[in-house]
Protein backbone atom coordinates (compact mmCIF):
# COMPACT_ATOMS: atom_id res chain seq x y z
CA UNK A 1 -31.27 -16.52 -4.23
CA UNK A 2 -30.05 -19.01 -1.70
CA UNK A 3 -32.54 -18.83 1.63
CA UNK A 4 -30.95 -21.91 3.00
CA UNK A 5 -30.23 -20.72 6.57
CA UNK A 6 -27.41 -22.53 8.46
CA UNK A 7 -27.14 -21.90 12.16
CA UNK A 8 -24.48 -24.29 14.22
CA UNK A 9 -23.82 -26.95 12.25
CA UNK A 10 -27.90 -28.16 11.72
CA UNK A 11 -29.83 -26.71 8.51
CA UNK A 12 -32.60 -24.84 9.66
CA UNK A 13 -34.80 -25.48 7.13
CA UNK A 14 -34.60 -29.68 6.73
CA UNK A 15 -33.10 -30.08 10.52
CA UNK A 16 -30.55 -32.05 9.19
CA UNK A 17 -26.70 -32.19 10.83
CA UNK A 18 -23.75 -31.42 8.56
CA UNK A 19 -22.12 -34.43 8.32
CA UNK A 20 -18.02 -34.20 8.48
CA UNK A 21 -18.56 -30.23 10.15
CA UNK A 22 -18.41 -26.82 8.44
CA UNK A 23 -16.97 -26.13 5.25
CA UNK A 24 -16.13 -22.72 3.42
CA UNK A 25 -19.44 -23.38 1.26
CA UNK A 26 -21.51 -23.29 4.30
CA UNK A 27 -20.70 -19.72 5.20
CA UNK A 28 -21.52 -16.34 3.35
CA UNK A 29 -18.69 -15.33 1.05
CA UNK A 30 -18.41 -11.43 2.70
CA UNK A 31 -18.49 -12.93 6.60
CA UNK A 32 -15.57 -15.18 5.51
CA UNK A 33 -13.38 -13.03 3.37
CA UNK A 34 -13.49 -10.47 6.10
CA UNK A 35 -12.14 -12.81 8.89
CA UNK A 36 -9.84 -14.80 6.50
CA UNK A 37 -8.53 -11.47 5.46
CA UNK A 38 -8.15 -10.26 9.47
CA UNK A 39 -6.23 -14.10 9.97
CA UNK A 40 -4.16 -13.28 7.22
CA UNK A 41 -2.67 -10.42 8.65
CA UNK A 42 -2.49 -11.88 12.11
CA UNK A 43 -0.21 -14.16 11.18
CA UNK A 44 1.89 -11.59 9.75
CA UNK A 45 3.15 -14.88 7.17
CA UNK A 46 2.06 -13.07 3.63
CA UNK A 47 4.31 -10.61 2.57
CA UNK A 48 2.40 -6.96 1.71
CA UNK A 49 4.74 -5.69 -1.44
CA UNK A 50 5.86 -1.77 -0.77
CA UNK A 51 3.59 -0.17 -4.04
CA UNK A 52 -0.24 -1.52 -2.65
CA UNK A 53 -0.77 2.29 -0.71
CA UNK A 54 -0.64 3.81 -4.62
CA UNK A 55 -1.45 0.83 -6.90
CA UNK A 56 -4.48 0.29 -8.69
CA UNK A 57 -6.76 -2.81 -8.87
CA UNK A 58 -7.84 -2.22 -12.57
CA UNK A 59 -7.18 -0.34 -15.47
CA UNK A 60 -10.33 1.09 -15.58
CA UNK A 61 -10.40 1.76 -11.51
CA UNK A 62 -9.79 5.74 -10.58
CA UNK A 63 -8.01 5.53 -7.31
CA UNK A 64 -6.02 3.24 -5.59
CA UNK A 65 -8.33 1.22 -2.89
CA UNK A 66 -9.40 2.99 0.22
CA UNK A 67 -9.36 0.24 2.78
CA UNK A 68 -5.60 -0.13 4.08
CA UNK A 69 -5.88 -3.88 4.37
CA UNK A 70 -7.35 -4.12 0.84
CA UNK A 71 -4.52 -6.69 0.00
CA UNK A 72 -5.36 -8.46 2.48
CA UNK A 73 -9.36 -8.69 1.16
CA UNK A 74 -8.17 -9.79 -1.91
CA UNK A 75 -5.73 -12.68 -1.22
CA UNK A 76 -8.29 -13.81 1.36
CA UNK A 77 -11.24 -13.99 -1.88
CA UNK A 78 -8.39 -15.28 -4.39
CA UNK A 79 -7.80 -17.97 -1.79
CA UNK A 80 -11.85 -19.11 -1.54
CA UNK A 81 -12.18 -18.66 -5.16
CA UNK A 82 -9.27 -21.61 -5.82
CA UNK A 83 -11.16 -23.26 -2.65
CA UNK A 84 -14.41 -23.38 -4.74
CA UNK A 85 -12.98 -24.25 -8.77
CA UNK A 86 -9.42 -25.97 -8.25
CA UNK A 87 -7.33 -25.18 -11.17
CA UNK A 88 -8.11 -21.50 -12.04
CA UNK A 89 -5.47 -19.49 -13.36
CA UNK A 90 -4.63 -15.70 -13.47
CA UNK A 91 -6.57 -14.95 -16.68
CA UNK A 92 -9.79 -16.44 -15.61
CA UNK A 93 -9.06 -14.92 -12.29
CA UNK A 94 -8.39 -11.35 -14.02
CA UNK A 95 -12.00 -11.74 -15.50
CA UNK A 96 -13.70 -12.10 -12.51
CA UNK A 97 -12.16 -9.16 -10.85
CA UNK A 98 -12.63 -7.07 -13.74
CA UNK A 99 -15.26 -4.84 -14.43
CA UNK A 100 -17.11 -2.20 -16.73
CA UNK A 101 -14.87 1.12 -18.16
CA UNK A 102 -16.57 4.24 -18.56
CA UNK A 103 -15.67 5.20 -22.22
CA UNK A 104 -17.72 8.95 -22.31
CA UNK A 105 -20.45 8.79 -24.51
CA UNK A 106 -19.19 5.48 -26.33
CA UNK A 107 -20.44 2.40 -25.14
CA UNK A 108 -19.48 0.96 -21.96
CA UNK A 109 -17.24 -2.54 -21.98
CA UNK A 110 -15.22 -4.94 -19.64
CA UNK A 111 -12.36 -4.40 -19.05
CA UNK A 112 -9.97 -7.46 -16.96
CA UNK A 113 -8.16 -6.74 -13.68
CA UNK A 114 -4.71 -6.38 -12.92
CA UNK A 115 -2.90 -9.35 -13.72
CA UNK A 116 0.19 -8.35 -11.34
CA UNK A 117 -1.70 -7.73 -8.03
CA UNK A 118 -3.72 -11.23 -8.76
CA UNK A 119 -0.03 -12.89 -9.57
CA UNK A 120 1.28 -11.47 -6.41
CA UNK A 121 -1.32 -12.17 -3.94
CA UNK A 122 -1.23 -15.86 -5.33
CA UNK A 123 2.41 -16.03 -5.16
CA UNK A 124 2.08 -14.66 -1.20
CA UNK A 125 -0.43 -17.76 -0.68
CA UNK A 126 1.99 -19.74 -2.10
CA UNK A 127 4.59 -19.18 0.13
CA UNK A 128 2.48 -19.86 2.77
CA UNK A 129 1.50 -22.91 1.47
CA UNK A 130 -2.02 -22.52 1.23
CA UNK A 131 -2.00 -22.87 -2.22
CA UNK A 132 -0.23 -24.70 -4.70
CA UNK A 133 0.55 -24.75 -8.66
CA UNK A 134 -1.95 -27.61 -10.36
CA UNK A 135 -0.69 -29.79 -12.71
CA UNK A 136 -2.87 -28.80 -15.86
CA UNK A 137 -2.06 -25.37 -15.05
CA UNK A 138 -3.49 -23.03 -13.01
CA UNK A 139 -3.82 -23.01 -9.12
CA UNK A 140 -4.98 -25.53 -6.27
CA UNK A 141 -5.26 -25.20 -2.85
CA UNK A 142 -3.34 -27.81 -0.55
CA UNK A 143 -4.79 -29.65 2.17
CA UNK A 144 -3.10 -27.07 4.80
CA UNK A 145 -5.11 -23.95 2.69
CA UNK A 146 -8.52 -26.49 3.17
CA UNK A 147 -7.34 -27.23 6.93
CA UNK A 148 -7.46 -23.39 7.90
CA UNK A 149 -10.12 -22.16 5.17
CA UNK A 150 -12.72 -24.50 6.89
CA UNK A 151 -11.36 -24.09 9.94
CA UNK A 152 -12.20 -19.99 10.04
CA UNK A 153 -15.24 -21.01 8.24
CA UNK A 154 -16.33 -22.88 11.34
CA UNK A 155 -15.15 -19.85 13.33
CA UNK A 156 -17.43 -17.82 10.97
CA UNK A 157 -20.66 -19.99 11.93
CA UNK A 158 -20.17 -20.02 15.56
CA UNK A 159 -19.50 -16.46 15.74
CA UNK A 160 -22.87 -16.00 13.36
């Protein structure tokens, strides 16, 4: 468990300065998907596809997502995971969204995540240019996605 406390730019528990300002690792992951997300649809730039009100996330999910702006939650955590391991593609991605299905009485196993909602909420960030195709394969984010990920990340801080 990380204690490391960060409070405007100094860490609180060496009283050093962050040198070259706040980045998207010096925030918590929830506080910064949740604004991202609320930027996102802001700028009214990433197209929301007609079928995410009856779509599911998973295979193995139930129900659709409650939340309304649940695409926008997940192209916001897409975008920081790509931020944090440059050249991830939509399998790996599919892993880490996946989770456990309930078999009955069998044994319980994991199960990946939709592949098309992953592939579409990257293709949105694409056309917005905050993320690009890497070379090897995979996805990378462009120095525009950076600019305004660390930019709400500061946003994040001060607001914290």
């Amino acid at each position: 468990s990380c204690t490391n406390k960060v409070s405007s730019g100094i860490n609180a528990e060496y009283g050093e300065k962050h040198v070259g300002g706040v980045t998207l690792k010096d925030v918590e992951s929830h506080m910064w998907v949740k604004e991202f997300a609320a930027f996102l649809k802001k700028s009214g730039k990433l197209n929301v596809p007609k079928w995410t009100d009856i779509v599911k996330t998973a295979t193995f999910k139930e129900l659709p997502p409650k939340d309304n702006d649940w695409y926008y939650v997940r192209s916001a955590a897409l975008l920081r995971r790509v931020y944090l391991r440059q050249g991830v593609g939509c399998g790996a991605l599919r892993k880490i969204y996946g989770g456990r299905i309930n078999r009955g009485s069998a044994p319980s196993h994991h199960k990946p995540a939709s592949a098309s909602v992953i592939r579409h909420c990257l293709k949105g960030l694409e056309e917005m240019k905050l993320i690009a195709k890497h070379p090897d394969g995979g996805r990378m984010i462009t120095s525009a996605g950076r600019r305004d990920a660390d930019r709400n990340a500061s946003q994040v801080m001060s607001s914290s």
